[in-house]
N, C-alpha and C. Protein backbone atom coordinates (compact mmCIF):
# COMPACT_ATOMS: atom_id res chain seq x y z
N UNK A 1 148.97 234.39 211.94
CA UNK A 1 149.51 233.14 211.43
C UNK A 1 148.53 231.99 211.68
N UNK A 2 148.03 231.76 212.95
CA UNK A 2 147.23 231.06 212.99
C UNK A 2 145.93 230.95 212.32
N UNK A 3 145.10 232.33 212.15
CA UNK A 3 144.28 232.35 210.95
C UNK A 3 144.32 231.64 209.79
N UNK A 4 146.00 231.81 209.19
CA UNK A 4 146.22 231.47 207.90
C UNK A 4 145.99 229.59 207.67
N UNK A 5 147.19 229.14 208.88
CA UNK A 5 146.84 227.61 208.82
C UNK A 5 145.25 227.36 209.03
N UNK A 6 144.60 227.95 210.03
CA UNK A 6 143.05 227.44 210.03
C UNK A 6 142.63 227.42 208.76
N UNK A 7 142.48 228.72 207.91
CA UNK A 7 141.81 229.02 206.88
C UNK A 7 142.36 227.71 205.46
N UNK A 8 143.79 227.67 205.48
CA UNK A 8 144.59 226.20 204.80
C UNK A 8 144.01 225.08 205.01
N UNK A 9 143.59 225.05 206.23
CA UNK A 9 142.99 223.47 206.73
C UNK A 9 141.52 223.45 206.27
N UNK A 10 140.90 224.61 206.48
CA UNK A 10 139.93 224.14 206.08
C UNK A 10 139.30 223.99 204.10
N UNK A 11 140.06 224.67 203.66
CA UNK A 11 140.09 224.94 201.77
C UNK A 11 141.13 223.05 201.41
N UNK A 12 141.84 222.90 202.25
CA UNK A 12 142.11 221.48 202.27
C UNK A 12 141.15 220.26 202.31
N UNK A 13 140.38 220.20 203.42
CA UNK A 13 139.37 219.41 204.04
C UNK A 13 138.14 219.66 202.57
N UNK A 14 137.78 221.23 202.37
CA UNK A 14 136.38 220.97 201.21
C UNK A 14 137.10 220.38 199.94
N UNK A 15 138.46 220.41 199.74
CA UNK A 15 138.61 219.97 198.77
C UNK A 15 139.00 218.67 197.95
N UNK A 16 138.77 218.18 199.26
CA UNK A 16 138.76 216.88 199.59
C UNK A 16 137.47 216.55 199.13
N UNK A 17 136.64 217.03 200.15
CA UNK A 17 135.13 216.83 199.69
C UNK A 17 134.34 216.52 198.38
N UNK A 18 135.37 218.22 198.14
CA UNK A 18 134.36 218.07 196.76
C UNK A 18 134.85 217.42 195.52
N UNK A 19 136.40 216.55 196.20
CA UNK A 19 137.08 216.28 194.58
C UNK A 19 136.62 214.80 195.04
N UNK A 20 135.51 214.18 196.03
CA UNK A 20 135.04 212.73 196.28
C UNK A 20 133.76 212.70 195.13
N UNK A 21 133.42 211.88 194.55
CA UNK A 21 131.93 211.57 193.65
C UNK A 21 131.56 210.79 194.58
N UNK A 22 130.24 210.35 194.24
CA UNK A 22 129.58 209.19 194.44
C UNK A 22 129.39 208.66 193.27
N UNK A 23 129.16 207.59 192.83
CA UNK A 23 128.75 206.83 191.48
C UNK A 23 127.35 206.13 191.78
N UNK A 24 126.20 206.58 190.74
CA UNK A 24 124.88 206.97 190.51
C UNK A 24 124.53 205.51 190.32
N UNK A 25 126.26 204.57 189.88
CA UNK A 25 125.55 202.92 188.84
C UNK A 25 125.52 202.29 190.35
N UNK A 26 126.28 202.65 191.37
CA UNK A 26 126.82 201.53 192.73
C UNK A 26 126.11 200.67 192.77
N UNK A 27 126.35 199.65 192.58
CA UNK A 27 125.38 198.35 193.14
C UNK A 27 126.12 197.29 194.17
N UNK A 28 125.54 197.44 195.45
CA UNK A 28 126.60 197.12 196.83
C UNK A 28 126.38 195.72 196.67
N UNK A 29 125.47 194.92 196.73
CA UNK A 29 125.46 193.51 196.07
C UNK A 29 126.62 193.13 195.12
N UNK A 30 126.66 193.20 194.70
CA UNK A 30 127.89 193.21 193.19
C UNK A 30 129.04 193.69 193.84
N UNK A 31 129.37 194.46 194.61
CA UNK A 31 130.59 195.05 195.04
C UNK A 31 131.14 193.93 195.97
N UNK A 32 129.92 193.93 197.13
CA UNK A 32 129.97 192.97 198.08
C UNK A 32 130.53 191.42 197.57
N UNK A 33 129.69 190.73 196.38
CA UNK A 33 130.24 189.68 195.86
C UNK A 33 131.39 190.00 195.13
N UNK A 34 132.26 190.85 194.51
CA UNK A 34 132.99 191.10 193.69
C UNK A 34 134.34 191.12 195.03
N UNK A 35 134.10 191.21 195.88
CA UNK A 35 134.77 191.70 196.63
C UNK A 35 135.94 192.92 197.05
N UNK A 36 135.06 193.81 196.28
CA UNK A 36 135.39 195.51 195.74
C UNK A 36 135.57 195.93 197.23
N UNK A 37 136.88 196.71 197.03
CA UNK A 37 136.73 197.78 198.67
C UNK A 37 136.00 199.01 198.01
N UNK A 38 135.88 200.43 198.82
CA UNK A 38 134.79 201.46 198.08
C UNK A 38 135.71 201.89 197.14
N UNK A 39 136.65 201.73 196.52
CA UNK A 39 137.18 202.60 194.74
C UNK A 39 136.60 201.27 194.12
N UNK A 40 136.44 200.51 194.40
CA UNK A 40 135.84 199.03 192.79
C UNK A 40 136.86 198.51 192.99
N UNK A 41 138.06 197.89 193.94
CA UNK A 41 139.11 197.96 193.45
C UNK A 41 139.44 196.85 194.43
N UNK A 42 140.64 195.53 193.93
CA UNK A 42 140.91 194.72 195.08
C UNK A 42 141.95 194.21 195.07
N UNK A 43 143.08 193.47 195.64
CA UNK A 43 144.36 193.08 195.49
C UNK A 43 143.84 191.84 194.68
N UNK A 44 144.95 191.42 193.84
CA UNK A 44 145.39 190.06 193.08
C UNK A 44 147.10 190.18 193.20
N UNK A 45 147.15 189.23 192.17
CA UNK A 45 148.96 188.88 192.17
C UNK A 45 148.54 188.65 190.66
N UNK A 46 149.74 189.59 190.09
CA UNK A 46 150.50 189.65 189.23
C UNK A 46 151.21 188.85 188.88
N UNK A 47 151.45 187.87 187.81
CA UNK A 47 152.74 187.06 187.31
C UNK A 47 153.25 187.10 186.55
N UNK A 48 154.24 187.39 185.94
CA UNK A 48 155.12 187.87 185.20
C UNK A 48 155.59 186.38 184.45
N UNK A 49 155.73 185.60 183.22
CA UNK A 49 156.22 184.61 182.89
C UNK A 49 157.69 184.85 181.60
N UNK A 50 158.74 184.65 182.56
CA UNK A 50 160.17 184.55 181.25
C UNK A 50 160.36 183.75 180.78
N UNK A 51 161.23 183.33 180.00
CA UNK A 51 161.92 182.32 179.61
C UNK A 51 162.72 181.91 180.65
N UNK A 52 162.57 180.21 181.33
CA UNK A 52 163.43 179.69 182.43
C UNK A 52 164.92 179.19 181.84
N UNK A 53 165.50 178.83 182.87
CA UNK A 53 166.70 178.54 182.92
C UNK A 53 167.17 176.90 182.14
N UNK A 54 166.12 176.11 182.15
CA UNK A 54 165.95 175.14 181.54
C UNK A 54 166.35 174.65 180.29
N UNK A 55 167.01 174.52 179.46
CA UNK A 55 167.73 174.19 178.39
C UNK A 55 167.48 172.73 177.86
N UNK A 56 166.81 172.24 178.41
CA UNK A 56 166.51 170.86 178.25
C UNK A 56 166.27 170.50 176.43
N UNK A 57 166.73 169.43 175.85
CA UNK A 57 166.06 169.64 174.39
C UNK A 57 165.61 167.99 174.06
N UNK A 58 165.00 167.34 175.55
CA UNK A 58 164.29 166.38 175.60
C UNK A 58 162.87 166.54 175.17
N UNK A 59 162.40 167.00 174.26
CA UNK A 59 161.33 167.28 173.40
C UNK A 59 160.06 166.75 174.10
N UNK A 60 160.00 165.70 174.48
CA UNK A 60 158.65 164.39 174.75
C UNK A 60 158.49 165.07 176.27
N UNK A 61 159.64 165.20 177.23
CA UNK A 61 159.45 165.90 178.85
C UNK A 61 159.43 167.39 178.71
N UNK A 62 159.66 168.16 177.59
CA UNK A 62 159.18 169.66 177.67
C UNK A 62 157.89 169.84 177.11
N UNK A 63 157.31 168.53 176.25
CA UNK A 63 156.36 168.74 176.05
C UNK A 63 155.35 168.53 177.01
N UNK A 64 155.81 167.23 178.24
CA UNK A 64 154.69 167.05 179.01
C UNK A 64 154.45 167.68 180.14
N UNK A 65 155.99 168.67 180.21
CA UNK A 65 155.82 169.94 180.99
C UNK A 65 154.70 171.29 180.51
N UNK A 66 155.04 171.37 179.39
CA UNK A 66 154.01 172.20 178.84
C UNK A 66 152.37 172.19 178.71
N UNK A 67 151.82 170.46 178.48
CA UNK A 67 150.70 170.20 178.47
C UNK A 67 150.15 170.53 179.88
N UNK A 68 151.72 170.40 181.12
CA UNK A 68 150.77 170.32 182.18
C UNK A 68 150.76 171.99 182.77
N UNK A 69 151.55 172.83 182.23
CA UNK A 69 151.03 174.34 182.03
C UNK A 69 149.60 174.67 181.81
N UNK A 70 149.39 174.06 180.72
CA UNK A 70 148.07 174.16 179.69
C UNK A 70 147.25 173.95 180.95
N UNK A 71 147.24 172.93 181.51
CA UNK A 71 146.16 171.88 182.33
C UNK A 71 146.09 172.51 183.78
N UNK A 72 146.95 172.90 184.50
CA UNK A 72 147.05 174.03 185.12
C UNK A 72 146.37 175.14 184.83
N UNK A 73 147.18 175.47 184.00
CA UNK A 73 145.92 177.13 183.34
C UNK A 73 144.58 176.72 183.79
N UNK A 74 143.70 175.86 182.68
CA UNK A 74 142.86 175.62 182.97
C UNK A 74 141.96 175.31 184.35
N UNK A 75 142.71 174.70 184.88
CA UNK A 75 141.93 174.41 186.08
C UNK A 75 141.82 175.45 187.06
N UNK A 76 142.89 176.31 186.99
CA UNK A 76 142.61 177.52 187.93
C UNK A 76 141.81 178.38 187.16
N UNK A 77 141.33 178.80 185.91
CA UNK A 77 140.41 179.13 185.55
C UNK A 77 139.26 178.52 185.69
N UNK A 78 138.93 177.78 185.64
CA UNK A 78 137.68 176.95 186.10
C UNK A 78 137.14 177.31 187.35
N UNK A 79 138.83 177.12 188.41
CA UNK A 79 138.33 177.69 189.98
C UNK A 79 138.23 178.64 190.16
N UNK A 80 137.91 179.83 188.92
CA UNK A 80 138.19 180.92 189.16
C UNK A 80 139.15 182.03 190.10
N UNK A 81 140.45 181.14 190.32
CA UNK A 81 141.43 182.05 190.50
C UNK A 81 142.62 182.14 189.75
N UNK A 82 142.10 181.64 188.56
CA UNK A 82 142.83 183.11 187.48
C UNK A 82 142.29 183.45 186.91
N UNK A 83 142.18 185.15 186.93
CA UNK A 83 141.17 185.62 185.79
C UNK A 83 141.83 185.98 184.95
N UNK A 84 142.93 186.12 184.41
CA UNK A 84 143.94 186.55 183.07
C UNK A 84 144.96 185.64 182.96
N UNK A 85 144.97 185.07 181.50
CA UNK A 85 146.27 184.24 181.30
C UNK A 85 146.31 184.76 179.83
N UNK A 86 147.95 184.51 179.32
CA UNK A 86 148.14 184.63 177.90
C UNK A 86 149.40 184.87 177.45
N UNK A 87 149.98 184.48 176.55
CA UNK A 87 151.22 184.25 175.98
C UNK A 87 151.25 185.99 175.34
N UNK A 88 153.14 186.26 175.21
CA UNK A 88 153.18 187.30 174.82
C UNK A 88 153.89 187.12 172.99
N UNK A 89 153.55 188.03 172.58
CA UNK A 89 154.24 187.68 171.21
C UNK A 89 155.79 187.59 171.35
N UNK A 90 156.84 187.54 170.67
CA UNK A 90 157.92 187.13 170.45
C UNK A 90 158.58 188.87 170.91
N UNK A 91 159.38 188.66 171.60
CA UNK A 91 160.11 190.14 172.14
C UNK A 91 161.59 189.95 172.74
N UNK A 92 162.37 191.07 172.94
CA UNK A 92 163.60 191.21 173.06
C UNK A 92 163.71 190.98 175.04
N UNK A 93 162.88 190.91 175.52
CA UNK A 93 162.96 190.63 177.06
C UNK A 93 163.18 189.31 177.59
N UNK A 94 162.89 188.46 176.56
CA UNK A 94 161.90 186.82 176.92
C UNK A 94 160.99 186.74 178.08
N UNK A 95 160.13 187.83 177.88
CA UNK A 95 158.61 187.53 178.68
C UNK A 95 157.78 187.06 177.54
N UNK A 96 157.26 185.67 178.14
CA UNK A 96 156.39 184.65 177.58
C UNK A 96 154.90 185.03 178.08
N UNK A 97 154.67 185.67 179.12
CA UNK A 97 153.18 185.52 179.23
C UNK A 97 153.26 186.28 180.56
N UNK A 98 151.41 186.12 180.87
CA UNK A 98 150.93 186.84 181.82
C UNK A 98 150.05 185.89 183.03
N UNK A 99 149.90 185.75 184.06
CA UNK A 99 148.63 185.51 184.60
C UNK A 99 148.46 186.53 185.88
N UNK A 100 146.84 186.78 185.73
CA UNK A 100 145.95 187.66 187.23
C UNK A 100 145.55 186.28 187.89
N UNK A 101 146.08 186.61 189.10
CA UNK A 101 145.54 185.17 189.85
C UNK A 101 144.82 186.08 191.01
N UNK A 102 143.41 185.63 191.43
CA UNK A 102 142.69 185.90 192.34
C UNK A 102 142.75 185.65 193.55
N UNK A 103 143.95 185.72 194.05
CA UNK A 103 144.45 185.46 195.39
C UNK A 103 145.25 186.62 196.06
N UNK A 104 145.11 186.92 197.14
CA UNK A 104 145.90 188.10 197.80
C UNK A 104 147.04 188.04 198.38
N UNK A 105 147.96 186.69 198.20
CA UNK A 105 149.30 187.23 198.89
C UNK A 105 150.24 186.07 197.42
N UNK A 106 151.52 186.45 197.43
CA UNK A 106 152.38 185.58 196.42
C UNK A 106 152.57 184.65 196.77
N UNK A 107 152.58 184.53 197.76
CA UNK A 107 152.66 183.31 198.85
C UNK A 107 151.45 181.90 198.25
N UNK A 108 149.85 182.31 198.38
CA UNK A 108 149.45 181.48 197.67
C UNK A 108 148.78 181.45 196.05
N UNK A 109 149.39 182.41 195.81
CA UNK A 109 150.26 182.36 194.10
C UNK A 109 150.97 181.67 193.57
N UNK A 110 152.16 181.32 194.50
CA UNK A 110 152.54 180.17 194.63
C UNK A 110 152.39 178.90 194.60
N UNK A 111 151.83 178.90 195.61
CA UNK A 111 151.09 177.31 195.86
C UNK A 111 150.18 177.20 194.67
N UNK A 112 149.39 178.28 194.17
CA UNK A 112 148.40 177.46 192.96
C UNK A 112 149.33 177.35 192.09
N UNK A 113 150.95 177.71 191.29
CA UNK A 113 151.62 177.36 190.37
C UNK A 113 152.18 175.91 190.57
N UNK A 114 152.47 175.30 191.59
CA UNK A 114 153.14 174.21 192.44
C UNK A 114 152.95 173.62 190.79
N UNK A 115 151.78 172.82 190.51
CA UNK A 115 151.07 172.04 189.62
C UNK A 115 151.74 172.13 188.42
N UNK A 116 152.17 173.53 187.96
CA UNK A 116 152.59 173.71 186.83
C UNK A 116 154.33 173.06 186.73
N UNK A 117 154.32 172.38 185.86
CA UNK A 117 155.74 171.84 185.04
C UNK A 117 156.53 172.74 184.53
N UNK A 118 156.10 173.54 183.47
CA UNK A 118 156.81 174.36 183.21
C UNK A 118 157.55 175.15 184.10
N UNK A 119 156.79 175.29 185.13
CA UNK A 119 157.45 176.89 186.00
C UNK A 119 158.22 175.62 186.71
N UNK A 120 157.57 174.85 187.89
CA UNK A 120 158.94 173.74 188.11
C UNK A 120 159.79 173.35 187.83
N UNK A 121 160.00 172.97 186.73
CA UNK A 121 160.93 172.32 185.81
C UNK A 121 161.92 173.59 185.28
N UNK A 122 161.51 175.18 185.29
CA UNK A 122 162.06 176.15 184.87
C UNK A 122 162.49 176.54 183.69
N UNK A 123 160.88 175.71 182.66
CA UNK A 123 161.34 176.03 181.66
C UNK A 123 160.71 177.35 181.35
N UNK A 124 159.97 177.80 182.38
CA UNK A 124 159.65 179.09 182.74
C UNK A 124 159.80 179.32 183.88
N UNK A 125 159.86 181.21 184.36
CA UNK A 125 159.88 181.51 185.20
C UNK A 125 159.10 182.76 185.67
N UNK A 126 158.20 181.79 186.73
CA UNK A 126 157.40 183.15 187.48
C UNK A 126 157.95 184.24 188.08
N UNK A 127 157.70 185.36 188.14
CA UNK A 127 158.09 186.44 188.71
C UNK A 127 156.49 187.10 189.49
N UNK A 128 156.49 187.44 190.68
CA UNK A 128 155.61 187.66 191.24
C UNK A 128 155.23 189.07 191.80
N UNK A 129 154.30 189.92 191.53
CA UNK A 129 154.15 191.01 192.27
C UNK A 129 152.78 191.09 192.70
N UNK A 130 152.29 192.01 193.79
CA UNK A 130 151.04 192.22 194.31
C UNK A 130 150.38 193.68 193.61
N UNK A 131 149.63 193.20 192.88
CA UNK A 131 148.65 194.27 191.95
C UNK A 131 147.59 194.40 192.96
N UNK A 132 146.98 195.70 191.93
CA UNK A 132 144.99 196.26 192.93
C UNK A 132 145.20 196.73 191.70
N UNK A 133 143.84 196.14 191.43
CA UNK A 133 142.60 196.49 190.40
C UNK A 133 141.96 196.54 190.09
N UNK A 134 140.96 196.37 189.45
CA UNK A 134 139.29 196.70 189.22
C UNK A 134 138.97 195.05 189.62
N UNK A 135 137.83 195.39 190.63
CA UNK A 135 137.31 193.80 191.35
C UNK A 135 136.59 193.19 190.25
N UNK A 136 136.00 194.23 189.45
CA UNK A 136 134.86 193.64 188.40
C UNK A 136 135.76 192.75 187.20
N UNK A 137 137.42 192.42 187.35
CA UNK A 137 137.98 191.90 186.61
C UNK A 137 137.68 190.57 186.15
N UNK A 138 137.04 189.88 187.39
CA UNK A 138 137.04 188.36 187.27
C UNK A 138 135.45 188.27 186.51
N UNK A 139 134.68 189.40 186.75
CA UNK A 139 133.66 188.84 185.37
C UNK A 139 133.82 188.90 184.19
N UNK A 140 135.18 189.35 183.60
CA UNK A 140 136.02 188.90 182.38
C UNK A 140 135.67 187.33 181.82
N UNK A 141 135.44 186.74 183.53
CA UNK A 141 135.86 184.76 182.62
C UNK A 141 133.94 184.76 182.34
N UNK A 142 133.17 185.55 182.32
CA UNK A 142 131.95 185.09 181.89
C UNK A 142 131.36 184.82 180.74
N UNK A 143 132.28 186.12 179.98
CA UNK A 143 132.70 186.42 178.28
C UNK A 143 133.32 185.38 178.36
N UNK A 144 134.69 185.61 178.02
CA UNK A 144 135.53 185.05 178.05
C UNK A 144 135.28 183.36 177.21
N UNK A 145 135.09 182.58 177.81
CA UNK A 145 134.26 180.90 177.50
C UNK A 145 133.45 181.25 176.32
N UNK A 146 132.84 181.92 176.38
CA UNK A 146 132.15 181.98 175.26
C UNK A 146 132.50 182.53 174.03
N UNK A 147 133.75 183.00 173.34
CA UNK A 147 134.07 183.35 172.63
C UNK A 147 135.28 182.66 171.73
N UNK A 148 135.76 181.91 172.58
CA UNK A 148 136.68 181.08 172.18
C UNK A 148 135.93 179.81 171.38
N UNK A 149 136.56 179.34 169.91
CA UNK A 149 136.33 178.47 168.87
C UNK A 149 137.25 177.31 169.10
N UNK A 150 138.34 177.40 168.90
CA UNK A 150 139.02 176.07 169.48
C UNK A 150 140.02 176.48 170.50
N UNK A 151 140.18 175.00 171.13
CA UNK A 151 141.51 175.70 172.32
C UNK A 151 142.55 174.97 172.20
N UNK A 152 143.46 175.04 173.35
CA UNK A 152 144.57 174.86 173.25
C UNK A 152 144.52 172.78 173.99
């Protein structure tokens, strides 16, 4: 019996081994700044955007809630901690949108939404979870700027 577990442990352990790669592209500079653990891979926060509770049909204050969405967006893109934002098309859930924010706890996920009107005011609503994903995400905003013709 004991044979058997040894011989288990060890067809366990090579196969471990041999189901690890190395990757031939690694460039530890880039990882290091990307702030990749060894899979390429790093926590962000997830945000989920619904339709809020807000009912308001003061037109002129949902609008200047909204501009200051917009203005928000922007600026945390700029500071590069958001690397994904974007409205969803029209659907049966009322999820309005998305943002990847480059921060590791919801906590200050949070705090960078503070700014936003919309989510304050509740004419949206954040929903928050803790994602891991490819670190190389945030060189998305390098493209990104440059492809866009007019904005919002």
């Amino acid at each position: 019996m004991k044979q058997i577990v040894f011989t288990l442990l060890v067809l366990l352990t090579l196969s471990n081994v041999v189901a690890q790669k190395s990757n031939p592209n690694y460039n530890s500079d880039l990882a290091k700044k990307l702030g990749a653990d060894d899979y390429g891979m790093k926590k962000f926060v997830f945000v989920l955007l619904k339709t809020g509770t807000n009912k308001s049909t003061d037109k002129a204050f949902k609008s200047k809630c909204f501009a200051s969405h917009m203005k928000n967006t922007d600026n945390l893109i700029k500071e590069r901690k958001m690397i994904v934002a974007g409205p969803f098309f029209k659907n049966n859930n009322n999820y309005r949108g998305i943002f990847i924010l480059a921060v590791d706890s919801v906590e200050k996920a949070q705090e960078l939404l503070k700014k936003d009107k919309a989510i304050t005011e509740k004419f949206l609503e954040a929903v928050y979870y803790d994602w891991y994903g490819s670190a190389a995400l945030g060189e998305y905003l390098n493209t990104a700027d440059k492809i866009w013709k007019i904005g919002f």
